[in-house]
N, C-alpha and C. Protein backbone atom coordinates (compact mmCIF):
# COMPACT_ATOMS: atom_id res chain seq x y z
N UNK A 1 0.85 -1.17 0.00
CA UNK A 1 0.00 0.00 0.00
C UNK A 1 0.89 1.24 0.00
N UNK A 2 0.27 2.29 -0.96
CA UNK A 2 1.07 3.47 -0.57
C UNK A 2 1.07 4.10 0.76
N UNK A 3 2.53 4.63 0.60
CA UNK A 3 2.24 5.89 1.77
C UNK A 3 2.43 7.48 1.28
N UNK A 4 3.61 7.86 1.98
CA UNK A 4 3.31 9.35 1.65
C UNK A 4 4.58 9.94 0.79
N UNK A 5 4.88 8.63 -0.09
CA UNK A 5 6.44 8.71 -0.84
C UNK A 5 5.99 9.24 -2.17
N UNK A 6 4.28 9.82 -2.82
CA UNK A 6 4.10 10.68 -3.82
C UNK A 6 3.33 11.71 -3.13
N UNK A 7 3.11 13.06 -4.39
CA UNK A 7 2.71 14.07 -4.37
C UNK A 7 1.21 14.07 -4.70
N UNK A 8 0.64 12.52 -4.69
CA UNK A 8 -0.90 12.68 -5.60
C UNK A 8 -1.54 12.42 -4.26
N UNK A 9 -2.93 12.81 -4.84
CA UNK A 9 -3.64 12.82 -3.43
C UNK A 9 -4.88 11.53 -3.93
N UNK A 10 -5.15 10.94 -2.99
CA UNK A 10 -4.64 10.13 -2.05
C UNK A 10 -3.14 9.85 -2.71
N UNK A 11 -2.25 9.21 -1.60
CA UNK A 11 -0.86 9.01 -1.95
C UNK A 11 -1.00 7.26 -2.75
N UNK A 12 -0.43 7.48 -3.80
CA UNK A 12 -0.42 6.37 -4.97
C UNK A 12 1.09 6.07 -5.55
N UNK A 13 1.30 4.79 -5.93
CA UNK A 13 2.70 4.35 -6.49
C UNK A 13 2.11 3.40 -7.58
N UNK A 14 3.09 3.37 -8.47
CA UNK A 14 3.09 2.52 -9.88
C UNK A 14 4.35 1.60 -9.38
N UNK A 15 4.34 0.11 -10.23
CA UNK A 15 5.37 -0.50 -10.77
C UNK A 15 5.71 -1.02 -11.99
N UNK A 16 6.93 -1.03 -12.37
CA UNK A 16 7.23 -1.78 -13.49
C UNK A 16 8.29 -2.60 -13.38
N UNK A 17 7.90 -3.70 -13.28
CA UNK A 17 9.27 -4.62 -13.53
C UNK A 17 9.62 -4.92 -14.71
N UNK A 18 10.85 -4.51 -15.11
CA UNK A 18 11.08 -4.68 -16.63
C UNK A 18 12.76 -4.86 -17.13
N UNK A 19 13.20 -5.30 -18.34
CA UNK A 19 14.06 -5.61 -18.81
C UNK A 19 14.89 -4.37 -19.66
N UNK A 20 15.92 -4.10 -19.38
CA UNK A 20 16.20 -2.73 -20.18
C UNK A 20 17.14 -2.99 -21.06
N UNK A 21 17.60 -4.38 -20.83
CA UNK A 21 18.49 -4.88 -22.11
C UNK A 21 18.43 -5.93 -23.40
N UNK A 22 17.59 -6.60 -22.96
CA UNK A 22 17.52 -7.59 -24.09
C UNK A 22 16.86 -7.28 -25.15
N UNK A 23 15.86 -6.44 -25.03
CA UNK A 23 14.93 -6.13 -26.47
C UNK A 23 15.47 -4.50 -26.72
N UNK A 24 16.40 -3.90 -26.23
CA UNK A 24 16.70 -2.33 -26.59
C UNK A 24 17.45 -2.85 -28.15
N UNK A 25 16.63 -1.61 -29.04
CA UNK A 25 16.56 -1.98 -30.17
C UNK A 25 16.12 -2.50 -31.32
N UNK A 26 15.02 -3.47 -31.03
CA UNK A 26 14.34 -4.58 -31.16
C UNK A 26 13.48 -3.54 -32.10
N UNK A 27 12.64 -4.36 -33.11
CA UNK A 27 11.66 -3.49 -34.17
C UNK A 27 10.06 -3.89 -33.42
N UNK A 28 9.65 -2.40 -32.81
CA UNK A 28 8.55 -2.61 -32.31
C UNK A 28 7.68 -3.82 -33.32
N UNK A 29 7.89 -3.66 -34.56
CA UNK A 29 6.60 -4.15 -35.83
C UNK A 29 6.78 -5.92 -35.67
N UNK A 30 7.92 -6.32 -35.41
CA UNK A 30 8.49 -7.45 -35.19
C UNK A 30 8.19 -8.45 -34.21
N UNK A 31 7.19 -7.83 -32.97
CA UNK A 31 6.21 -8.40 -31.98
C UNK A 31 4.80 -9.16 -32.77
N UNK A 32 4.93 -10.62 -32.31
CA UNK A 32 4.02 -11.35 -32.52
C UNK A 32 3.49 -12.39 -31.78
N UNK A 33 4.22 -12.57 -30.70
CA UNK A 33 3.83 -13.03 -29.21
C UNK A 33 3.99 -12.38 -28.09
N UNK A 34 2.98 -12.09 -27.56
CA UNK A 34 2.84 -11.27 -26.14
C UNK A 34 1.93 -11.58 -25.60
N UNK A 35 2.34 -11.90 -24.28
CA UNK A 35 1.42 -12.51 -23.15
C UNK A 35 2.10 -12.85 -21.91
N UNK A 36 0.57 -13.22 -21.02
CA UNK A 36 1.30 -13.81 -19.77
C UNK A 36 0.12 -14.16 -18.86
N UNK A 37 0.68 -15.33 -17.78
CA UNK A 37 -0.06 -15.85 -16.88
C UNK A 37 -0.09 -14.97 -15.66
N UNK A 38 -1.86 -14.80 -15.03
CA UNK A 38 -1.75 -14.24 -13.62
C UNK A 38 -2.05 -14.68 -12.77
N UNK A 39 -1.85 -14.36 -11.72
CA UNK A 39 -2.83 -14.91 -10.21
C UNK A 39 -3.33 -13.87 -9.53
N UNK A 40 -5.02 -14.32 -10.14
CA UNK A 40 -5.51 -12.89 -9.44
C UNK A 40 -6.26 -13.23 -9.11
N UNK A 41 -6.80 -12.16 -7.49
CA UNK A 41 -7.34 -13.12 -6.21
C UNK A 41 -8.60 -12.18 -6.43
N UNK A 42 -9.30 -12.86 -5.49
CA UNK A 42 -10.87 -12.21 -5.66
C UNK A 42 -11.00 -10.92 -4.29
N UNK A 43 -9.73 -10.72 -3.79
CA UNK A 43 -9.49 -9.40 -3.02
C UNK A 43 -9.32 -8.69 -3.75
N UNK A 44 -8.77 -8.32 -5.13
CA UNK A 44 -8.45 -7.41 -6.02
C UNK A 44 -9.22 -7.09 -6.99
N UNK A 45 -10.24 -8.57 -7.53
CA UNK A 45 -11.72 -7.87 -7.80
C UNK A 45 -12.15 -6.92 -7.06
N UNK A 46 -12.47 -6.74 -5.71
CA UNK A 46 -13.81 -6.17 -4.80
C UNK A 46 -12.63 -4.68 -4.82
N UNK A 47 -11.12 -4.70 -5.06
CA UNK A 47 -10.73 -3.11 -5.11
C UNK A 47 -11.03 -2.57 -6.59
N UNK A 48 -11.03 -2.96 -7.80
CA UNK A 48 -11.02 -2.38 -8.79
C UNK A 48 -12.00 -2.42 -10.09
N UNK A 49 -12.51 -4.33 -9.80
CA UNK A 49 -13.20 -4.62 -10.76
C UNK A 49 -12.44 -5.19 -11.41
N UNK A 50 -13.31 -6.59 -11.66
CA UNK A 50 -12.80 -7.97 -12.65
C UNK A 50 -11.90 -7.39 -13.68
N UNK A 51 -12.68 -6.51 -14.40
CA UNK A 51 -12.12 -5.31 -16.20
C UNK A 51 -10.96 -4.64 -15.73
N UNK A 52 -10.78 -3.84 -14.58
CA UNK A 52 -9.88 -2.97 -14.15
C UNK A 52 -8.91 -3.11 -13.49
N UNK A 53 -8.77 -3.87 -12.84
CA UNK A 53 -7.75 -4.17 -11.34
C UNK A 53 -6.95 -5.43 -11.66
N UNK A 54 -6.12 -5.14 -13.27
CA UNK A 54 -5.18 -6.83 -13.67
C UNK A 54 -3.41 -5.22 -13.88
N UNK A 55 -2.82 -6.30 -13.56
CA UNK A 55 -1.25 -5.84 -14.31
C UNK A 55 -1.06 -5.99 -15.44
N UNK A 56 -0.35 -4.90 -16.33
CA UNK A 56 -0.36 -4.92 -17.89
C UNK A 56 0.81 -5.12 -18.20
N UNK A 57 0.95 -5.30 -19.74
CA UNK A 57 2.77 -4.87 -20.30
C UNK A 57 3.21 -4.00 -20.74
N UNK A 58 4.04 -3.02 -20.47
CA UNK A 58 4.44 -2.28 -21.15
C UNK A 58 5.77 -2.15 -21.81
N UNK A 59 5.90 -1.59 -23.04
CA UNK A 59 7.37 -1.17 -23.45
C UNK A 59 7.19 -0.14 -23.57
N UNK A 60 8.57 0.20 -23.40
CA UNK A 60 8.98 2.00 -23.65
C UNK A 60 9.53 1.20 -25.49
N UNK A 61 9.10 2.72 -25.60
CA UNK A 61 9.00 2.98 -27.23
C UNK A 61 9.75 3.93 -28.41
N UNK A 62 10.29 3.98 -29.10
CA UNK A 62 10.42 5.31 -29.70
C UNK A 62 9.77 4.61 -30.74
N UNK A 63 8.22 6.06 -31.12
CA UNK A 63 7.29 5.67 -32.17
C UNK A 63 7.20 5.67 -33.45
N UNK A 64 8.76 6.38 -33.62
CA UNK A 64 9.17 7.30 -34.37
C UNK A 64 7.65 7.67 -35.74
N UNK A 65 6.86 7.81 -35.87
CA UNK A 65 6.09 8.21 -36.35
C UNK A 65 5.63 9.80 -37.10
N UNK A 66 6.06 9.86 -38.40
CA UNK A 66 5.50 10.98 -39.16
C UNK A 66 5.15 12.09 -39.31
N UNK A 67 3.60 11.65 -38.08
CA UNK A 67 2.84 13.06 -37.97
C UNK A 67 3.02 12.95 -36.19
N UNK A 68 4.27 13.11 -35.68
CA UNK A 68 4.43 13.27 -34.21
C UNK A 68 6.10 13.36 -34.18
N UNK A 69 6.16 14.36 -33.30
CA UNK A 69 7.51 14.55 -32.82
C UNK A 69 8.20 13.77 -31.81
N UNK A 70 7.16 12.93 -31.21
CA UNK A 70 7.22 12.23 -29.84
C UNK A 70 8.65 10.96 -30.74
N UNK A 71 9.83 11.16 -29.29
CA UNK A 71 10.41 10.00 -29.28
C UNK A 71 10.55 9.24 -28.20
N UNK A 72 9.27 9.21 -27.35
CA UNK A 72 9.46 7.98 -26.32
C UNK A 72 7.74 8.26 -26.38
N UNK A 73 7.47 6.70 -25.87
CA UNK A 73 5.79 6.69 -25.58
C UNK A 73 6.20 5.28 -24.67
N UNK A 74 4.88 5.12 -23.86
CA UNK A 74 5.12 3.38 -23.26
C UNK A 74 4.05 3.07 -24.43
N UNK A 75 3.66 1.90 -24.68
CA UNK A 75 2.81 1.49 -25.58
C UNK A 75 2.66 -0.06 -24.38
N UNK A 76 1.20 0.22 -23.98
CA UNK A 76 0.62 -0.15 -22.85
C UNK A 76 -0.90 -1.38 -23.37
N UNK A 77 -0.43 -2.63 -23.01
CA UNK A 77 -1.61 -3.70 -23.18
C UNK A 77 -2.09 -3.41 -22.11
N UNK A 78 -3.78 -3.41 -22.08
CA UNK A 78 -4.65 -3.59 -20.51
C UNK A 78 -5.56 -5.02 -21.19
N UNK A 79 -5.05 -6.25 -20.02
CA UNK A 79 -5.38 -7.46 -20.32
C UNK A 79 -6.91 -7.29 -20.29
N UNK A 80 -8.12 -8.04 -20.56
CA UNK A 80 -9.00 -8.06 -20.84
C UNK A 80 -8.96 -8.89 -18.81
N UNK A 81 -10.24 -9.04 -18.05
CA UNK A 81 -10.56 -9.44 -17.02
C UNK A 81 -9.55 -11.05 -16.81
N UNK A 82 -9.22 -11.41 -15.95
CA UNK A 82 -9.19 -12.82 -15.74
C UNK A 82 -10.06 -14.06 -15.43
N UNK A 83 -10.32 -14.72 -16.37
CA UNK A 83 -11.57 -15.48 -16.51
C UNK A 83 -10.99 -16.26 -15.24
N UNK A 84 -10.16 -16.56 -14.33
CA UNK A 84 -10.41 -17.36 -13.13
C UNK A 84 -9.90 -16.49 -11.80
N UNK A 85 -10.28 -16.63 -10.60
CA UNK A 85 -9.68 -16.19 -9.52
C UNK A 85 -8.99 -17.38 -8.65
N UNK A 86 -8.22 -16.27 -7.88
CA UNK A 86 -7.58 -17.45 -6.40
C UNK A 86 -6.99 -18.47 -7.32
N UNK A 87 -6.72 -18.55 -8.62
CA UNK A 87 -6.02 -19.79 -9.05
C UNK A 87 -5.48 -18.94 -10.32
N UNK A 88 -4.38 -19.68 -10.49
CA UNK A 88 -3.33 -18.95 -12.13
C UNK A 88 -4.34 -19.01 -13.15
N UNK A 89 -4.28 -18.12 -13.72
CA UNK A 89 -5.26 -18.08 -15.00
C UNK A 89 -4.37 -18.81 -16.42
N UNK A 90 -5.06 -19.38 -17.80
CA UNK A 90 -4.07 -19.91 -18.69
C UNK A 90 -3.53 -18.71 -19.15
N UNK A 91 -2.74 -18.78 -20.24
CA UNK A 91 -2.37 -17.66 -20.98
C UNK A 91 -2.77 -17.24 -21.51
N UNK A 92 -2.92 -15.83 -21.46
CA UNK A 92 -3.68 -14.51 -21.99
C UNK A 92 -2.92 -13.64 -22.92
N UNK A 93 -2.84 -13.66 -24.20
CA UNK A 93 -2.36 -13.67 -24.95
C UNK A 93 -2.94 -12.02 -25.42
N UNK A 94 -2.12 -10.88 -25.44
CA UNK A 94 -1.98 -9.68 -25.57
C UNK A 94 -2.25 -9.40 -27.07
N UNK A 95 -1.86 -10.11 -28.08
CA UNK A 95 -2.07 -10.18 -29.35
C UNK A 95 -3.31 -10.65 -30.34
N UNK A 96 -4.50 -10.69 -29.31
CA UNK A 96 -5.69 -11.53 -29.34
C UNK A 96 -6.74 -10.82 -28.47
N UNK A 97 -6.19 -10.39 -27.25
CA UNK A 97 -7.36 -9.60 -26.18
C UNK A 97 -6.81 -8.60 -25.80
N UNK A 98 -8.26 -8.30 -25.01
CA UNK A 98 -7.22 -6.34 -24.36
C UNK A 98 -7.19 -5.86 -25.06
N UNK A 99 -6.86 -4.59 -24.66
CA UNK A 99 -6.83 -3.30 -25.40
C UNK A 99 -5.24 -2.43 -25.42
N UNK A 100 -4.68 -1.94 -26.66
CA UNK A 100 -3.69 -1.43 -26.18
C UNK A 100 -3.48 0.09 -26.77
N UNK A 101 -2.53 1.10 -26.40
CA UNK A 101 -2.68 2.50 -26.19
C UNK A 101 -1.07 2.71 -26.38
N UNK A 102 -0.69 4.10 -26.47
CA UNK A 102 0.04 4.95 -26.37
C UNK A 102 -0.13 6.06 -25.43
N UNK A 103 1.17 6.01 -24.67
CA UNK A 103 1.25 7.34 -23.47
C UNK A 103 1.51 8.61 -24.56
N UNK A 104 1.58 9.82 -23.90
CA UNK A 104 2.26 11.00 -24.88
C UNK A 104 1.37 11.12 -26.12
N UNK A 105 2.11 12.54 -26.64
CA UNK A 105 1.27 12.46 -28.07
C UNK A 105 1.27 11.54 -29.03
N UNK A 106 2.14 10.61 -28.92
CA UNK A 106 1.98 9.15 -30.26
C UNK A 106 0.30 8.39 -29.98
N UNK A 107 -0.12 8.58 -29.11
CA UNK A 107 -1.30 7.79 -28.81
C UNK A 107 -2.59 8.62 -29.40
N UNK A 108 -2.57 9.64 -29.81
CA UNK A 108 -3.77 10.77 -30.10
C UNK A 108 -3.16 11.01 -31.26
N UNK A 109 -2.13 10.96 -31.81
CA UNK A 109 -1.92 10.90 -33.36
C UNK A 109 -1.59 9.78 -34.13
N UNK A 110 -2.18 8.50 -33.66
CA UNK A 110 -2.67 7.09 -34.44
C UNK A 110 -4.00 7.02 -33.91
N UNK A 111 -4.69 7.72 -32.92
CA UNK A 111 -5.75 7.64 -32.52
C UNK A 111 -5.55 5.88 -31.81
N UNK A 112 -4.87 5.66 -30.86
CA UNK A 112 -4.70 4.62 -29.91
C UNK A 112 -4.02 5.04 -28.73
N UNK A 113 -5.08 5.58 -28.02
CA UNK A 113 -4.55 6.37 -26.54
C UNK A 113 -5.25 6.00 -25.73
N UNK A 114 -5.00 6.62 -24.68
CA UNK A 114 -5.98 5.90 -23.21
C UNK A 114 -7.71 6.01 -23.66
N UNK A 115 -7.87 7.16 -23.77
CA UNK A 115 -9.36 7.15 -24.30
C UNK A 115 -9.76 6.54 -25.54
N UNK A 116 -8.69 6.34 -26.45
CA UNK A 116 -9.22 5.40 -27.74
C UNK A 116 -8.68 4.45 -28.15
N UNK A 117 -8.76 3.49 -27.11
CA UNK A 117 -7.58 2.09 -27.23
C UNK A 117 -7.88 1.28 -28.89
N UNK A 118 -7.05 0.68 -28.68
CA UNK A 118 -6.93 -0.56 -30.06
C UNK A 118 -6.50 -1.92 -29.73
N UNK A 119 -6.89 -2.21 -30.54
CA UNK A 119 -6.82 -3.76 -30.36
C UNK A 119 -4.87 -3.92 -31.13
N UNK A 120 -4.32 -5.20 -31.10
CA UNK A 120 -3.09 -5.48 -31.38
C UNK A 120 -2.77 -5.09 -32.94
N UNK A 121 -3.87 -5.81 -33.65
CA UNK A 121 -3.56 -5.17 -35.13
C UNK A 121 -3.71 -4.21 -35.78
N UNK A 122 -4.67 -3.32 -34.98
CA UNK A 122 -4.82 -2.33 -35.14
C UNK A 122 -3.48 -1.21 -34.84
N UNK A 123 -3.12 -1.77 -33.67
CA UNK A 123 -1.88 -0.72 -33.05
C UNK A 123 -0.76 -0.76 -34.03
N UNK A 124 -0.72 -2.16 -34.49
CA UNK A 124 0.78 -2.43 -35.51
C UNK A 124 0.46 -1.54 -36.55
N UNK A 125 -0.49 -1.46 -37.01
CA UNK A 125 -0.84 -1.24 -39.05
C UNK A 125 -0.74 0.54 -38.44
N UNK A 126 -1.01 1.04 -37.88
CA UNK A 126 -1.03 2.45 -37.39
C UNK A 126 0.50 2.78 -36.89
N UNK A 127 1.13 2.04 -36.60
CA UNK A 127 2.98 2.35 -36.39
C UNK A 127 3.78 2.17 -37.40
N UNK A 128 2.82 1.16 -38.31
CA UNK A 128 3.84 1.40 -39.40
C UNK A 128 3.22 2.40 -40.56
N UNK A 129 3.65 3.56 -39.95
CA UNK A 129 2.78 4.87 -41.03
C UNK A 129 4.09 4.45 -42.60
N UNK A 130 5.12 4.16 -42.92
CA UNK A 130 5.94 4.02 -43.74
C UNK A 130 7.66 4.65 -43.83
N UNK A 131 7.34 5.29 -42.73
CA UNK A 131 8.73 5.78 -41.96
C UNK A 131 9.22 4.93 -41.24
N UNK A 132 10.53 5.80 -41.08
CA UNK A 132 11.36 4.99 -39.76
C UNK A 132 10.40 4.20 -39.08
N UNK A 133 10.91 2.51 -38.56
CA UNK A 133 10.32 1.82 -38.30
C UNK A 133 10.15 2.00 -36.53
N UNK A 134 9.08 1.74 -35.93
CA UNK A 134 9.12 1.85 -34.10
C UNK A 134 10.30 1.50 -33.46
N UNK A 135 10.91 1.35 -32.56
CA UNK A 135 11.42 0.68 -31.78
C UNK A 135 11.44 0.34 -30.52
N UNK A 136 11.82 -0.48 -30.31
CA UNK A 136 11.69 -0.90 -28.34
C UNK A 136 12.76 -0.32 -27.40
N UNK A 137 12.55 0.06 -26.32
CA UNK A 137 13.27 0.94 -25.44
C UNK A 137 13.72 -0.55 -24.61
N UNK A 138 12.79 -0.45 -23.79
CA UNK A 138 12.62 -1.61 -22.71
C UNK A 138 11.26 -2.26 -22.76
N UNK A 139 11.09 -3.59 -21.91
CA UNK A 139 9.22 -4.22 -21.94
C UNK A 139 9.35 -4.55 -20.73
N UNK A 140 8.33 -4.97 -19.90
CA UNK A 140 7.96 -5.05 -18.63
C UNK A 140 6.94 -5.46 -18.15
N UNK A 141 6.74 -5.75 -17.14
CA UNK A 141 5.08 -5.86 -16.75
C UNK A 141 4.58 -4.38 -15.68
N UNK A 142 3.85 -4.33 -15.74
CA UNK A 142 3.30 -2.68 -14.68
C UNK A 142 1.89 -3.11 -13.79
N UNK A 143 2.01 -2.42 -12.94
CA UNK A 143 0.42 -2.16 -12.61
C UNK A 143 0.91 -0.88 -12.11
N UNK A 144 -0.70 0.21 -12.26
CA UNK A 144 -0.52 1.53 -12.61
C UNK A 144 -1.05 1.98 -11.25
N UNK A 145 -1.27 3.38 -10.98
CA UNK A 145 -1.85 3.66 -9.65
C UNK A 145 -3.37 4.17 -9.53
N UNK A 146 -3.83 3.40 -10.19
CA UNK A 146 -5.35 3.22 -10.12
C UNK A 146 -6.02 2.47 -8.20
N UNK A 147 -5.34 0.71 -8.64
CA UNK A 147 -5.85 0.11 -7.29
C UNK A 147 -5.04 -0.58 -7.08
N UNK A 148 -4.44 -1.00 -5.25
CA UNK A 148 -3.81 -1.96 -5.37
C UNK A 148 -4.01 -3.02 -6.13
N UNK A 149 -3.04 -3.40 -5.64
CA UNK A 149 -3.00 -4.85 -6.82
C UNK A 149 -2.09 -6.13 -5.80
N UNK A 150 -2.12 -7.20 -5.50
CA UNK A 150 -1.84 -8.11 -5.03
C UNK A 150 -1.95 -9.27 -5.48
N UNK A 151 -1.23 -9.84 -6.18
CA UNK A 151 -1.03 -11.15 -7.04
C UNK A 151 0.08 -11.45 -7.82
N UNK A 152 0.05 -12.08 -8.84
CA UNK A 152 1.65 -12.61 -9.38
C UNK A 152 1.58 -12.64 -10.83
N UNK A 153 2.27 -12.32 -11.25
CA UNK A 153 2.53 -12.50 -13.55
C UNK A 153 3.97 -14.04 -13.44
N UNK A 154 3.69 -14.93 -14.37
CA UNK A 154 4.29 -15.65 -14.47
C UNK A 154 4.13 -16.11 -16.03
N UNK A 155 5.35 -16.42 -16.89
CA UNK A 155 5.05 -16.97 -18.02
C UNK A 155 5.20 -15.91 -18.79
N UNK A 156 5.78 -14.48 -18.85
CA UNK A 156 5.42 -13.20 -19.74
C UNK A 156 6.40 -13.38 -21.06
N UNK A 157 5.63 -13.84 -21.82
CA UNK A 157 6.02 -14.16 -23.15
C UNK A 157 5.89 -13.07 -24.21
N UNK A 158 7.42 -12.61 -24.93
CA UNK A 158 7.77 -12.26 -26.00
C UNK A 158 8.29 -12.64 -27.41
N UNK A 159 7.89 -12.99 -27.90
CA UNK A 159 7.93 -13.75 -28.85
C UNK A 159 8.32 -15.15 -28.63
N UNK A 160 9.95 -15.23 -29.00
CA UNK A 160 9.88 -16.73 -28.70
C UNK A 160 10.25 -17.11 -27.31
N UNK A 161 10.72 -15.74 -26.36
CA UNK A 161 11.21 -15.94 -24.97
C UNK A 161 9.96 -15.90 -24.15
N UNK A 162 10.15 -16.85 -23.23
CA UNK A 162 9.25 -16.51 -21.98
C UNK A 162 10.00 -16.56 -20.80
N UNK A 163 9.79 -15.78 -20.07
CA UNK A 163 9.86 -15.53 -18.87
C UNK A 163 9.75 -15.85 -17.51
N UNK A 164 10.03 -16.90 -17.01
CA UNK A 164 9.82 -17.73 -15.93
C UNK A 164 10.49 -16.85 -14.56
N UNK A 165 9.02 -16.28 -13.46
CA UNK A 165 9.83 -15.85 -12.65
C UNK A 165 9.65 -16.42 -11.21
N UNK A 166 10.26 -16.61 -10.26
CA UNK A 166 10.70 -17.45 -9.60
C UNK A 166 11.71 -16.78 -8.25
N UNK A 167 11.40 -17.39 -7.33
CA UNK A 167 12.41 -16.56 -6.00
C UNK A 167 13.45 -16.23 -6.21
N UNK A 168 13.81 -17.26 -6.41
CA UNK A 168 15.72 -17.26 -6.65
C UNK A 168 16.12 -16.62 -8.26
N UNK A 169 15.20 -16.02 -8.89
CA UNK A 169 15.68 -15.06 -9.91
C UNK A 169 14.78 -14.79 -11.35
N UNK A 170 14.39 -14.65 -12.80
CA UNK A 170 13.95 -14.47 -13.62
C UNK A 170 14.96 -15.51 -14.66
N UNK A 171 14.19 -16.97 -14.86
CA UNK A 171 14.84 -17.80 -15.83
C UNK A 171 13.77 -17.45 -17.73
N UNK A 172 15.30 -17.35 -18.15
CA UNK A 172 14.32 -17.32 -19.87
C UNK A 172 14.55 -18.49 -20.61
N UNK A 173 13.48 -18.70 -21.03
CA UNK A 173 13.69 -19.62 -21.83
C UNK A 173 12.96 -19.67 -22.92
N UNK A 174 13.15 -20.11 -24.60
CA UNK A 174 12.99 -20.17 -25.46
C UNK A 174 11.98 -21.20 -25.66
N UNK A 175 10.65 -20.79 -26.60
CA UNK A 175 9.46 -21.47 -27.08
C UNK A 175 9.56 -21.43 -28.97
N UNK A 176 8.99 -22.53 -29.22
CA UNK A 176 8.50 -22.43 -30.71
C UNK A 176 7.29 -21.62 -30.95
């Protein structure tokens, strides 16, 4: 729970656990698996709502895009509800459900921003305006400062890596 370590009122914190080296560089357009397993408890329903109260993925971005000056955006999946509680849900596949957005002005000049999300194929065919191609900063998982959140991401799959995380550290390992 927060305390009084921000300036927002009520006092609120974000996280992102994320990778800042392996995909820096990487061609945003070049994403075709994204996903991941959660465990989400039915305490975190009754704070936010089944729709609202899941952890997302994000990458930092440069959108490099056309009609925008913007060179960083996060480009943000919000998973669709978790069809199970109190038990790991299967994989929820980011490229199929949910909705995804742009922070900054890249998100209001593809028209895929917080208020006018898109679906996965939609987000790709709109980044690739025919310029310089996107790229990846870093990817991660987040939950934002909406509602707590209390539960676990396991399995966060990028293409062919997934992500196995675990006490004793973050093992990757490679899928077909």
């Amino acid at each position: 729970m927060a305390d009084h370590s921000t300036s927002l009122s009520p006092p609120s914190e974000a996280v992102h656990f994320g990778n800042e080296v392996d995909f820096y560089g990487d061609p945003v357009l070049q994403l075709h698996q994204v996903g991941f397993h959660v465990f989400q408890t039915g305490e975190n329903v009754g704070y936010g709502g089944a729709n609202v109260n899941m952890p997302n993925i994000r990458f930092e971005i440069n959108p490099n895009l056309g009609n925008s000056p913007a060179i960083y955006s996060s480009m943000v999946w919000n998973p669709p509800a978790s069809p199970v509680t109190n038990r790991w849900s299967g994989y929820l596949d980011a490229t199929t459900t949910g909705t995804w957005w742009l922070t900054g002005s890249a998100g209001p000049a593809i028209h895929c921003a917080l208020a006018d999300n898109c679906d996965f194929q939609t987000l790709m065919s709109r980044l690739d305006d025919g310029g310089a191609a996107p790229v990846i900063y870093t990817a991660g998982v987040s939950k934002g400062r909406d509602f707590m959140w209390i539960g676990a991401v396991d399995g966060l799959r990028i293409n062919r890596t997934v992500f196995d995380f675990e006490a004793n550290g973050v093992r990757a390992f490679s899928v077909r």
